[in-house]
PDB file of N, CA and C in Angstrom:
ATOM      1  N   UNK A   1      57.837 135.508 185.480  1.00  0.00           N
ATOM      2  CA  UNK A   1      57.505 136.666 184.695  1.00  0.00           C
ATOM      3  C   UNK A   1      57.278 136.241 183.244  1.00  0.00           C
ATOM      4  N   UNK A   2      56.179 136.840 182.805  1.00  0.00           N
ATOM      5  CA  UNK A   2      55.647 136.543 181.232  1.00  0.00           C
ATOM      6  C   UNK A   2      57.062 137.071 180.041  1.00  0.00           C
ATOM      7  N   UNK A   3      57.523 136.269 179.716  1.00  0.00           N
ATOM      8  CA  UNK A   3      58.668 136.830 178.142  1.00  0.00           C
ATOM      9  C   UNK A   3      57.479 137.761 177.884  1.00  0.00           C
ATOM     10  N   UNK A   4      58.580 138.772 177.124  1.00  0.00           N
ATOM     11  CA  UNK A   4      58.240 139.437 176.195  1.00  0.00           C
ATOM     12  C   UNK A   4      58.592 138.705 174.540  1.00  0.00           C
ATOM     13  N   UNK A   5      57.955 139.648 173.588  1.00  0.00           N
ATOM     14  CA  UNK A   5      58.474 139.287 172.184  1.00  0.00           C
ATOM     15  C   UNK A   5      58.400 140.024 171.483  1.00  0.00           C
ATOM     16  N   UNK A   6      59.167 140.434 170.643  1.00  0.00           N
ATOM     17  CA  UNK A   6      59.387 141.126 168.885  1.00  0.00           C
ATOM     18  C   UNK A   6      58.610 141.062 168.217  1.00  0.00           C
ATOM     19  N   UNK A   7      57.033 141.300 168.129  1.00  0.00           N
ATOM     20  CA  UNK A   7      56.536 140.737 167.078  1.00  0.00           C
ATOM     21  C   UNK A   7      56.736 141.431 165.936  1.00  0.00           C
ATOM     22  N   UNK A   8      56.933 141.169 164.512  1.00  0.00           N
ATOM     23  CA  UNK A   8      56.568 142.213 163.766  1.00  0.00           C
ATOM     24  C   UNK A   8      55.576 142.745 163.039  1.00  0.00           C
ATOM     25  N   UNK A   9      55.061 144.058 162.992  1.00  0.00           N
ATOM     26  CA  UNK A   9      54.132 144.887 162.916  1.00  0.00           C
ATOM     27  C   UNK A   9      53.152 144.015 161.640  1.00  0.00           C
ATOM     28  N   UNK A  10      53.838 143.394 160.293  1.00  0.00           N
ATOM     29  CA  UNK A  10      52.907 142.258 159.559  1.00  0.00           C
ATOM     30  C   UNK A  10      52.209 141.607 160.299  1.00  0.00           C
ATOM     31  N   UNK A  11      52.711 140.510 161.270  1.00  0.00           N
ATOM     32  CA  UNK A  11      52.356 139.911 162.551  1.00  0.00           C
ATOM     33  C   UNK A  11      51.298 140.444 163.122  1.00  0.00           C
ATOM     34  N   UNK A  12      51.284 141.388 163.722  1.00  0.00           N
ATOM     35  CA  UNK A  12      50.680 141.627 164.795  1.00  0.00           C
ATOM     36  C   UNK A  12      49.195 142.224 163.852  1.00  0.00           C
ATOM     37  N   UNK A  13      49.274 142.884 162.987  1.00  0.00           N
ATOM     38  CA  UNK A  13      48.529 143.661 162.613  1.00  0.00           C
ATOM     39  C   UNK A  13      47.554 142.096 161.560  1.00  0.00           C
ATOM     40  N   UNK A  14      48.232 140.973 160.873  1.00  0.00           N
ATOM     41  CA  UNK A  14      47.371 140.141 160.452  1.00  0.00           C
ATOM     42  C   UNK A  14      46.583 139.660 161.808  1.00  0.00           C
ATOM     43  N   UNK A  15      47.277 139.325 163.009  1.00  0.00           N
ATOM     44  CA  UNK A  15      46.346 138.741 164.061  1.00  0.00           C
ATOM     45  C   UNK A  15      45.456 139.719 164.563  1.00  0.00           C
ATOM     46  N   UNK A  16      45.511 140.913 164.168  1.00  0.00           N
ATOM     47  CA  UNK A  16      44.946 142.089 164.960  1.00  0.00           C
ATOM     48  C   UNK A  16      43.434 141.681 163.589  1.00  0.00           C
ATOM     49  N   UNK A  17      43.831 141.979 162.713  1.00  0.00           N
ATOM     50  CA  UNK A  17      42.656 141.787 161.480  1.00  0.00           C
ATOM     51  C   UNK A  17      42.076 140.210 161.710  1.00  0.00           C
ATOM     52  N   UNK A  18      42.734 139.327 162.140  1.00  0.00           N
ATOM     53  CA  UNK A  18      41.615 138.068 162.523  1.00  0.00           C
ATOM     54  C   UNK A  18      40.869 138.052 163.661  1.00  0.00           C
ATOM     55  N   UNK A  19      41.372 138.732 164.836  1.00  0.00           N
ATOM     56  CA  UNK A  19      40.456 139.130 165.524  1.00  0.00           C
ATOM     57  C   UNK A  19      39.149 140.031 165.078  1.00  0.00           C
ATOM     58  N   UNK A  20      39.297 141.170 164.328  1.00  0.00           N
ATOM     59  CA  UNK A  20      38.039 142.013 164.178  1.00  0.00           C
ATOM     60  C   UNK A  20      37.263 140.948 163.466  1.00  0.00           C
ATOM     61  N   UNK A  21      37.970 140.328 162.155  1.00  0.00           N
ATOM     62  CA  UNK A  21      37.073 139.396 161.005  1.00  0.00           C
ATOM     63  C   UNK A  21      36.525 138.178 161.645  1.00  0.00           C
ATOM     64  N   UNK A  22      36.717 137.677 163.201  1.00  0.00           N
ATOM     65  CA  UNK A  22      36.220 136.419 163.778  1.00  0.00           C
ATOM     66  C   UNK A  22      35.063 136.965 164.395  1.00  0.00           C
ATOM     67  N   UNK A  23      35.513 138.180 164.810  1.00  0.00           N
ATOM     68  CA  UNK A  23      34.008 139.003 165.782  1.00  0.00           C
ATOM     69  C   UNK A  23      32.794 139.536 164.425  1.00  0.00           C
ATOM     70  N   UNK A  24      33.708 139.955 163.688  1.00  0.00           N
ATOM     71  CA  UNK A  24      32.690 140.361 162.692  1.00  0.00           C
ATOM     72  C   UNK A  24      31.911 139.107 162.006  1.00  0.00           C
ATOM     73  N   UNK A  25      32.870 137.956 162.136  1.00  0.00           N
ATOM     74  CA  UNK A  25      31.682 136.644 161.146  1.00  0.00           C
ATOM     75  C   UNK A  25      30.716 136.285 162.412  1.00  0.00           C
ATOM     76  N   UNK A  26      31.637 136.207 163.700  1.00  0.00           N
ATOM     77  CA  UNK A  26      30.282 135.602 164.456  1.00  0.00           C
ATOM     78  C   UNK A  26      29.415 136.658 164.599  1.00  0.00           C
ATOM     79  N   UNK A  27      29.270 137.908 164.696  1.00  0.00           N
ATOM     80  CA  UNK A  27      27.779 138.896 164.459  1.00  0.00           C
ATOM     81  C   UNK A  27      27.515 138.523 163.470  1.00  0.00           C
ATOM     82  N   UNK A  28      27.573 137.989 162.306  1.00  0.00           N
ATOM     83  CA  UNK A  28      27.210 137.948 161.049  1.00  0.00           C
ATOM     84  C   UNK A  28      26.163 136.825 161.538  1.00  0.00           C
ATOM     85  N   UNK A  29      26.930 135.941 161.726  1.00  0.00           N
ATOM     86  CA  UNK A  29      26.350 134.259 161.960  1.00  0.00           C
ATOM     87  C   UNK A  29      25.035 134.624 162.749  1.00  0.00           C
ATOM     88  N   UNK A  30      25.254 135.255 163.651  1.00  0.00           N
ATOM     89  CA  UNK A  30      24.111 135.331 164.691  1.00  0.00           C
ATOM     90  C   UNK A  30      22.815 136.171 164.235  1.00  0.00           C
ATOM     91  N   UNK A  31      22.704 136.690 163.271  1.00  0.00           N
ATOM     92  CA  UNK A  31      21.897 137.077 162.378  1.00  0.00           C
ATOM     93  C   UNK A  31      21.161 136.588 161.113  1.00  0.00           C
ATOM     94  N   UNK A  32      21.944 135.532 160.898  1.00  0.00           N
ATOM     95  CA  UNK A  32      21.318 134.304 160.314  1.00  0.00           C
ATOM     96  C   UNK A  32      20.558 133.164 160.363  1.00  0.00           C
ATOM     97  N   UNK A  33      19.679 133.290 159.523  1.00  0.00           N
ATOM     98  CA  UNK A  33      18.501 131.856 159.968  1.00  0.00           C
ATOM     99  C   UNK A  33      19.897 130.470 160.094  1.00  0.00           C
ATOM    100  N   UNK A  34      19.001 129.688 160.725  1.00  0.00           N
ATOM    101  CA  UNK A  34      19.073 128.673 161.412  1.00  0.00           C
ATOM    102  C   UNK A  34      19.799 127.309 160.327  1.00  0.00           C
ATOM    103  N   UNK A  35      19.416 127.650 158.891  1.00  0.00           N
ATOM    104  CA  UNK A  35      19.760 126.854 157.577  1.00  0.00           C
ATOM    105  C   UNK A  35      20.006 127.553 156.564  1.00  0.00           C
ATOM    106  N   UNK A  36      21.243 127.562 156.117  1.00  0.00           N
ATOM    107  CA  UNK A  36      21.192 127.997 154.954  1.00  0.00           C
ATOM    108  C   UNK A  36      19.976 127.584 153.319  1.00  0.00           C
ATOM    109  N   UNK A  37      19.462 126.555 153.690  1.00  0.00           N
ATOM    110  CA  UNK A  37      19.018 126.346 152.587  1.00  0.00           C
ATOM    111  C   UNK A  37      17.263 126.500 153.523  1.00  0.00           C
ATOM    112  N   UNK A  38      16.461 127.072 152.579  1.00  0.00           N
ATOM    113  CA  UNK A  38      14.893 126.655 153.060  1.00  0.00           C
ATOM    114  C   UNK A  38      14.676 125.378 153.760  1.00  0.00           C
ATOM    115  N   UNK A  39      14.029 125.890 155.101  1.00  0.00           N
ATOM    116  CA  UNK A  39      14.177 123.993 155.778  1.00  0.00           C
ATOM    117  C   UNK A  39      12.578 124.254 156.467  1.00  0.00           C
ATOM    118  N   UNK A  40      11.569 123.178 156.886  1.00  0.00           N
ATOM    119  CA  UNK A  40      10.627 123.612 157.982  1.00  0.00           C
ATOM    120  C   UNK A  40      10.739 123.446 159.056  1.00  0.00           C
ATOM    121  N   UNK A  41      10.047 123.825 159.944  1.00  0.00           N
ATOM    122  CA  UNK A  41      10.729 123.792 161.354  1.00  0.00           C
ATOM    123  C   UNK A  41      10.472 122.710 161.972  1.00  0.00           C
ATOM    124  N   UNK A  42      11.299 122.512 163.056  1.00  0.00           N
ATOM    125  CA  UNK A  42      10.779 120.883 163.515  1.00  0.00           C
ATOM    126  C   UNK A  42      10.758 121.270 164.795  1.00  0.00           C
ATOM    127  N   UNK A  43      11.102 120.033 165.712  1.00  0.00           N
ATOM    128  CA  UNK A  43      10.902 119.344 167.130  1.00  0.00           C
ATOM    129  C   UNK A  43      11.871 118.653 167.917  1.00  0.00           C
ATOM    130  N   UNK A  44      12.802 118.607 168.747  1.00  0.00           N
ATOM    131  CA  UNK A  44      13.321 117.421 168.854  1.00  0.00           C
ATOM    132  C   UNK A  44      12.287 116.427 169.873  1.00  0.00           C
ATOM    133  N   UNK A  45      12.712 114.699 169.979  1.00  0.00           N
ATOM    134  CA  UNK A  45      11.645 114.393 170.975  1.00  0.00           C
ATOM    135  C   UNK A  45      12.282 114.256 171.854  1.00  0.00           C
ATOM    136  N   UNK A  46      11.915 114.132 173.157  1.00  0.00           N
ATOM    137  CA  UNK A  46      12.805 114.026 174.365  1.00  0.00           C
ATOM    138  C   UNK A  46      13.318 113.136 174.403  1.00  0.00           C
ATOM    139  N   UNK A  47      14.440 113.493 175.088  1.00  0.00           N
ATOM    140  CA  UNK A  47      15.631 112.791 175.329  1.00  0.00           C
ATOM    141  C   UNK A  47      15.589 111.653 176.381  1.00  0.00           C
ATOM    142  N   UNK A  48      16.695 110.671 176.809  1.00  0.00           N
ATOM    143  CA  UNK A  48      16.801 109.968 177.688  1.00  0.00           C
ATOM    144  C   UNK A  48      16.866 110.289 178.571  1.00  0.00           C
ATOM    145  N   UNK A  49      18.129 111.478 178.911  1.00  0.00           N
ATOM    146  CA  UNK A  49      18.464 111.793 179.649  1.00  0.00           C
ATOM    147  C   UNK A  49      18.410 113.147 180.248  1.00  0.00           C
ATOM    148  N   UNK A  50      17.546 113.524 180.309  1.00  0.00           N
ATOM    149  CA  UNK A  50      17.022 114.662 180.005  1.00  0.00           C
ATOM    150  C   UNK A  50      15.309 115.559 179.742  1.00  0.00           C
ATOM    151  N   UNK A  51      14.998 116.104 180.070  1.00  0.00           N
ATOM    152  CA  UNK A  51      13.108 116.914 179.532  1.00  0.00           C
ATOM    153  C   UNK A  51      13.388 117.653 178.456  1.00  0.00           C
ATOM    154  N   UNK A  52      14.517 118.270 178.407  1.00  0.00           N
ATOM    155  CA  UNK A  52      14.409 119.306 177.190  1.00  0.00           C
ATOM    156  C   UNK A  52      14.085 118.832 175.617  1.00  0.00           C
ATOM    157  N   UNK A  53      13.117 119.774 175.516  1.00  0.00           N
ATOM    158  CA  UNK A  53      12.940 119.623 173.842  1.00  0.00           C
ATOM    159  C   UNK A  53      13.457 120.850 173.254  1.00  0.00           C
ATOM    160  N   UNK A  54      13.504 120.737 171.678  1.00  0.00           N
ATOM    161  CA  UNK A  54      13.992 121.691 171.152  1.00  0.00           C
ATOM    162  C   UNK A  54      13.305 121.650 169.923  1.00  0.00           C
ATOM    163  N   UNK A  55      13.068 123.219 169.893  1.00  0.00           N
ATOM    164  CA  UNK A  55      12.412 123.676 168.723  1.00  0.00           C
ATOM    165  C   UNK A  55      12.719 124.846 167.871  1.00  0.00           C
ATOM    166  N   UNK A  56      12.661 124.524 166.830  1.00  0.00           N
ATOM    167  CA  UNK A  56      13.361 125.631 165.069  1.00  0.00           C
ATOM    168  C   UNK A  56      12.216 126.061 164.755  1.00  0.00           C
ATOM    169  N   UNK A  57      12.515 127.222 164.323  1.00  0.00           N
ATOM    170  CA  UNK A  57      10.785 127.769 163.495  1.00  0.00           C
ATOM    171  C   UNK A  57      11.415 127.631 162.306  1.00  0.00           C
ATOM    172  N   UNK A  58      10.264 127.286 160.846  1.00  0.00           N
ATOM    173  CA  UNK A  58      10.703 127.472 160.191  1.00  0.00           C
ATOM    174  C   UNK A  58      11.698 128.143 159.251  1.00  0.00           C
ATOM    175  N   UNK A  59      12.913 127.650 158.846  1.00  0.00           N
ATOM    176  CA  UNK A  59      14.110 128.443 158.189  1.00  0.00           C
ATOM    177  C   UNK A  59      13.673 129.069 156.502  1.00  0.00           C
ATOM    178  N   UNK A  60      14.061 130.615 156.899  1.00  0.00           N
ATOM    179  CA  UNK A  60      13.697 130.873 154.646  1.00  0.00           C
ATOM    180  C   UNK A  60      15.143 130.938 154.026  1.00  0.00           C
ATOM    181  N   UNK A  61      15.730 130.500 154.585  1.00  0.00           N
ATOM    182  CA  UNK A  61      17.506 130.519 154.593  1.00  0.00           C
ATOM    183  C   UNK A  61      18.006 131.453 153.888  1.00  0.00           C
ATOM    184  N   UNK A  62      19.099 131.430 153.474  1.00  0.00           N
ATOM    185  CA  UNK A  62      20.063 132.518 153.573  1.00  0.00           C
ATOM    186  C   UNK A  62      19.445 133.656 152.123  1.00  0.00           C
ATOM    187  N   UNK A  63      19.593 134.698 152.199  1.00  0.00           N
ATOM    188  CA  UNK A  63      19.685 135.312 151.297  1.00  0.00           C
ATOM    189  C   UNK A  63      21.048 135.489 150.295  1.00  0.00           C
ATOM    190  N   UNK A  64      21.166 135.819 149.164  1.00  0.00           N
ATOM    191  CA  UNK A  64      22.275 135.788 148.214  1.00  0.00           C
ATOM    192  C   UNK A  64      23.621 136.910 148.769  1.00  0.00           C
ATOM    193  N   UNK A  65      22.829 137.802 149.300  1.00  0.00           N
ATOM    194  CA  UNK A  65      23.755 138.531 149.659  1.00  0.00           C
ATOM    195  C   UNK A  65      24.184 138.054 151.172  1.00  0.00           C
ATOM    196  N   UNK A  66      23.282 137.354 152.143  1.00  0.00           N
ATOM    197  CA  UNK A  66      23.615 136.686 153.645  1.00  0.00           C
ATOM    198  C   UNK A  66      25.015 135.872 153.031  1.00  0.00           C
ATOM    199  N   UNK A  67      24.582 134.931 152.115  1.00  0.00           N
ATOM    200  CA  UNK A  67      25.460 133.771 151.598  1.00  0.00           C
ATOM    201  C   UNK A  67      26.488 134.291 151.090  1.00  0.00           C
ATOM    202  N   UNK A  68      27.276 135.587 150.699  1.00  0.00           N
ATOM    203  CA  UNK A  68      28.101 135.807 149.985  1.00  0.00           C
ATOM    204  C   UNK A  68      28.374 136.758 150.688  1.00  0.00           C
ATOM    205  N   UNK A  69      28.084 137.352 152.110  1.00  0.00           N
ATOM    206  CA  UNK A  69      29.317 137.737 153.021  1.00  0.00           C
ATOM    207  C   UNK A  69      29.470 136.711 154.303  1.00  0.00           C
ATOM    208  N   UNK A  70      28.755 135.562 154.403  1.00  0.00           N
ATOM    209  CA  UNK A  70      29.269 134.712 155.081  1.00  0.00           C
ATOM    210  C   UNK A  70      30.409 133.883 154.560  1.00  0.00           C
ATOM    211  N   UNK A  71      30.089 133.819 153.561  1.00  0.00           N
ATOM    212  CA  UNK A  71      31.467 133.041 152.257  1.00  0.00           C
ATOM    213  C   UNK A  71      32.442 134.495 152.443  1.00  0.00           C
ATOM    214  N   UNK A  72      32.661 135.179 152.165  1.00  0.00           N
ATOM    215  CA  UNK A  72      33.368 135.777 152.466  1.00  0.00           C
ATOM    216  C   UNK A  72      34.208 136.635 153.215  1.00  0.00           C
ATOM    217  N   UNK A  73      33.647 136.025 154.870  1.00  0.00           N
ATOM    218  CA  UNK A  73      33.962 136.840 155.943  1.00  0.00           C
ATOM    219  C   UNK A  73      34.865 135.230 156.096  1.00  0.00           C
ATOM    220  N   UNK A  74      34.527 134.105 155.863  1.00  0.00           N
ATOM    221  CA  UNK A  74      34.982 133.161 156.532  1.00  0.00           C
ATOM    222  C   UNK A  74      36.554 132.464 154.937  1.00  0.00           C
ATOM    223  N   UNK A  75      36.079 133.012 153.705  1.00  0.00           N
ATOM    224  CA  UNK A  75      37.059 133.026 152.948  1.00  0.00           C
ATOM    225  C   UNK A  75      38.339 133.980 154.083  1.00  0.00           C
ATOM    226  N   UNK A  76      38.071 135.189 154.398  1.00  0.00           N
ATOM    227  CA  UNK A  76      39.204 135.883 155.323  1.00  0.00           C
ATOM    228  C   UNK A  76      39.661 135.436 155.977  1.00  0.00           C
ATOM    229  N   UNK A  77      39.062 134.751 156.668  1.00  0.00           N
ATOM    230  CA  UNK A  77      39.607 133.915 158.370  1.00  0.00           C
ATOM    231  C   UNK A  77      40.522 132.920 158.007  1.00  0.00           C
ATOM    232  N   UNK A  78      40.269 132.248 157.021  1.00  0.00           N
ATOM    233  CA  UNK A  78      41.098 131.257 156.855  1.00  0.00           C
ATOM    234  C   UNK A  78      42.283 132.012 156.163  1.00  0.00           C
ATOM    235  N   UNK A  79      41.924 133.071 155.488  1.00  0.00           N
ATOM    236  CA  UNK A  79      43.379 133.863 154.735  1.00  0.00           C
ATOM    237  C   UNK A  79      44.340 134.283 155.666  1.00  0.00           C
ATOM    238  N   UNK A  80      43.782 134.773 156.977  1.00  0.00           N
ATOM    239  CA  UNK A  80      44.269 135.660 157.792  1.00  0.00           C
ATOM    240  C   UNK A  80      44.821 134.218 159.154  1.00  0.00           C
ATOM    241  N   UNK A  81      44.492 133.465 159.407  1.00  0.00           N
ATOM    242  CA  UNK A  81      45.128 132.021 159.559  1.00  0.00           C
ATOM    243  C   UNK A  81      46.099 131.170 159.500  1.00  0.00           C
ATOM    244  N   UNK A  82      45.920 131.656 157.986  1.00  0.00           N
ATOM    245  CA  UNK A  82      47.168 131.059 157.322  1.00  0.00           C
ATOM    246  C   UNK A  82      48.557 131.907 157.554  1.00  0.00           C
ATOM    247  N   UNK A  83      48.079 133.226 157.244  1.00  0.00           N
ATOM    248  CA  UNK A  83      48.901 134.472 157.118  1.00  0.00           C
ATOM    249  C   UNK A  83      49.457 134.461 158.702  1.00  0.00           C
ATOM    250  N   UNK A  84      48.552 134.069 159.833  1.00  0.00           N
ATOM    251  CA  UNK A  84      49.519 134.212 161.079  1.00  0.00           C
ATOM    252  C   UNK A  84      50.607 132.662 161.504  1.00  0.00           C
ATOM    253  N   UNK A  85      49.619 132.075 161.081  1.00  0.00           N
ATOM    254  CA  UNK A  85      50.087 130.647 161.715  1.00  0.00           C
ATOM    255  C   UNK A  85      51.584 130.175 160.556  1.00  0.00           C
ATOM    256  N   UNK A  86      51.594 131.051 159.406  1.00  0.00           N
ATOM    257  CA  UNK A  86      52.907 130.572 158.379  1.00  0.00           C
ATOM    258  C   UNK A  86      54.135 131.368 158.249  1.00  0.00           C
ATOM    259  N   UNK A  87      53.815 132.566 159.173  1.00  0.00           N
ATOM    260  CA  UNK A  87      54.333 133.516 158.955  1.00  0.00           C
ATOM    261  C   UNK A  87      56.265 133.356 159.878  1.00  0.00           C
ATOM    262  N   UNK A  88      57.102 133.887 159.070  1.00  0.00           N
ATOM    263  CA  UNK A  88      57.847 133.145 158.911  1.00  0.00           C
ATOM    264  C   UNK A  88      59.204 133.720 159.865  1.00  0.00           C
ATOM    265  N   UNK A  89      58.924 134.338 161.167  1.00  0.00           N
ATOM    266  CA  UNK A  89      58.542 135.396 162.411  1.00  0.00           C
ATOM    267  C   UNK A  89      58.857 133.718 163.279  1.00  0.00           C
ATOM    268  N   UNK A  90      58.166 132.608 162.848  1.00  0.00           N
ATOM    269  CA  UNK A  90      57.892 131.642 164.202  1.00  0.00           C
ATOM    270  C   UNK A  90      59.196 130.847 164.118  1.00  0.00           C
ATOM    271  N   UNK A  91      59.232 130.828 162.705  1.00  0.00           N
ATOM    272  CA  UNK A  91      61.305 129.882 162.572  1.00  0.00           C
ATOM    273  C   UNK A  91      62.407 130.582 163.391  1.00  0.00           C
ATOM    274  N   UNK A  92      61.939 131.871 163.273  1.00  0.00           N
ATOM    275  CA  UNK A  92      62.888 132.752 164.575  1.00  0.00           C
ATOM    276  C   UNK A  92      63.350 132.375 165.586  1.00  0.00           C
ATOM    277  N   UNK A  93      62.171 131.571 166.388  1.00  0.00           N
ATOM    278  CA  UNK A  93      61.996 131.718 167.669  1.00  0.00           C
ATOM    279  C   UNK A  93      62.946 130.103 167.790  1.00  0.00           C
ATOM    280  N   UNK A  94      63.372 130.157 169.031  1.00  0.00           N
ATOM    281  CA  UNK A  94      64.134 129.074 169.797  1.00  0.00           C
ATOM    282  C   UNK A  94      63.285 128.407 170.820  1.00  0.00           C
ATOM    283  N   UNK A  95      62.755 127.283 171.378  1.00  0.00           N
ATOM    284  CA  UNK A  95      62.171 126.905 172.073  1.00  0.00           C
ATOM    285  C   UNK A  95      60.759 126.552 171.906  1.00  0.00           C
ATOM    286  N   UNK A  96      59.692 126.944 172.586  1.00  0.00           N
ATOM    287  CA  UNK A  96      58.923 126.462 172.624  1.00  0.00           C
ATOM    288  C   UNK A  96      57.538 128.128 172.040  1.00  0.00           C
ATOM    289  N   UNK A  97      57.533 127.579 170.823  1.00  0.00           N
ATOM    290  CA  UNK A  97      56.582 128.272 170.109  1.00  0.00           C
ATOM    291  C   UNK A  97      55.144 128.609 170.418  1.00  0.00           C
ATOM    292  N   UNK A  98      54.808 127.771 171.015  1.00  0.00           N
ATOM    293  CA  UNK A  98      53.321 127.843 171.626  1.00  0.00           C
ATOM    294  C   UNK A  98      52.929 128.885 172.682  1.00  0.00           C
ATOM    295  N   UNK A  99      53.415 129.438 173.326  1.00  0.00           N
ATOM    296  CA  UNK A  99      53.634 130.920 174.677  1.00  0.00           C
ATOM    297  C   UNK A  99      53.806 131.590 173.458  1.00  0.00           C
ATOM    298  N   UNK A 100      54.755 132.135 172.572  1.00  0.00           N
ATOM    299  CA  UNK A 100      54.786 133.147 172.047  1.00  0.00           C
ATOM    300  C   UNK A 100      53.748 133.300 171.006  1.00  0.00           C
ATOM    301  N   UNK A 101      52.755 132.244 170.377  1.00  0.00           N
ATOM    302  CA  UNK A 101      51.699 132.296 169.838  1.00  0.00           C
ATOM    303  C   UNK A 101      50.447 132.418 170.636  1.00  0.00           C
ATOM    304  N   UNK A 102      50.273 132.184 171.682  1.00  0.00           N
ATOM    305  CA  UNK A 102      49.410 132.818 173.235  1.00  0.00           C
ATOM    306  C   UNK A 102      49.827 134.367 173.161  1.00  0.00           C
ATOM    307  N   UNK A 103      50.823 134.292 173.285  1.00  0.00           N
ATOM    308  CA  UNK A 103      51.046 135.965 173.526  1.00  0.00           C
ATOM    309  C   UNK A 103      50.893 136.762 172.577  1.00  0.00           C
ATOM    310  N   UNK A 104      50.926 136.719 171.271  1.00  0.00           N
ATOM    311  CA  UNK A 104      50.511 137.285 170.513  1.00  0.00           C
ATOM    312  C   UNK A 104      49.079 137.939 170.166  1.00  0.00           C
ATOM    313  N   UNK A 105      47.984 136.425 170.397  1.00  0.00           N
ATOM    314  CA  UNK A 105      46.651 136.510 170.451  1.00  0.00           C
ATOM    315  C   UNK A 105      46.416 137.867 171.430  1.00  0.00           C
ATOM    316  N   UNK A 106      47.282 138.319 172.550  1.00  0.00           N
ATOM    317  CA  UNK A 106      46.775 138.858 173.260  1.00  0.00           C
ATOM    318  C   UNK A 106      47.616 140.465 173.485  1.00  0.00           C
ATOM    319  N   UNK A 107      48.715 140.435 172.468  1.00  0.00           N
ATOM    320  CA  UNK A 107      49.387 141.464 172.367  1.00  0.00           C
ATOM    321  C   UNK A 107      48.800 142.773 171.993  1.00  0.00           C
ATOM    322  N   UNK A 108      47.638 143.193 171.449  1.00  0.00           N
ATOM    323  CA  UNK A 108      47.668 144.171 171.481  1.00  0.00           C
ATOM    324  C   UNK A 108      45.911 144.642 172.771  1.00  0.00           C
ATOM    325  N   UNK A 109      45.944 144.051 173.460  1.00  0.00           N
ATOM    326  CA  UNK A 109      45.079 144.156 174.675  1.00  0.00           C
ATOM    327  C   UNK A 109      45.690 145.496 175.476  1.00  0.00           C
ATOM    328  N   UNK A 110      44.467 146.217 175.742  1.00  0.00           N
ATOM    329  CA  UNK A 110      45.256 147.044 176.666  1.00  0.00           C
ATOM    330  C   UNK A 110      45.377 146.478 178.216  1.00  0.00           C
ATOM    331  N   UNK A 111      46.356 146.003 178.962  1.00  0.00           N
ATOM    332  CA  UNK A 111      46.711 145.970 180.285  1.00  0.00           C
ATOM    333  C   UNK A 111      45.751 146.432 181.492  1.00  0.00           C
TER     334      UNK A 111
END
């Protein structure tokens, strides 16, 4: 049977906010050209091992405002990171820390 755990509501609610801010940077990301900086598009040539080629259309890269909520969706992640992984909830625990940091990721899932 899976332990249960105590988390507390700081806890749960910073991992609850790195989840939305990881989903929210990768939609972000996926809406973004291919380079941040102006690039032209290329080719790859085929491979050894392999037929596939690969091809970029030209990149007009990021816009000021693209660049400054990608900087700042990913400034969060690492805030909210820190804030779970330091948080001071894990000195608590007796044993083996790693299950109760699994379980957390997944604590507020509905069943």
């Amino acid at each position: 049977m899976a332990e249960t755990y105590d988390f507390p509501d700081d806890l749960r609610t910073a991992q609850l906010d790195l989840h939305r801010t990881r989903a929210e940077y990768a939609a972000l990301c996926r809406t973004l050209p291919w380079s941040v900086a102006p690039e032209p598009g290329w080719t790859s040539e085929k491979h050894v091992l392999g037929d596939r080629v690969v091809s970029f259309p030209a990149s007009p890269g990021y816009t000021a405002e693209q660049l400054a909520e990608e900087q700042r969706l990913r400034r969060r992640l690492l805030e909210l990171s820190v804030t779970v992984s330091t948080h001071p909830y894990w000195a608590t625990l007796a044993g083996d820390v790693v299950d109760a940091r699994s379980a957390l990721k997944h604590a507020d899932e509905a069943p």
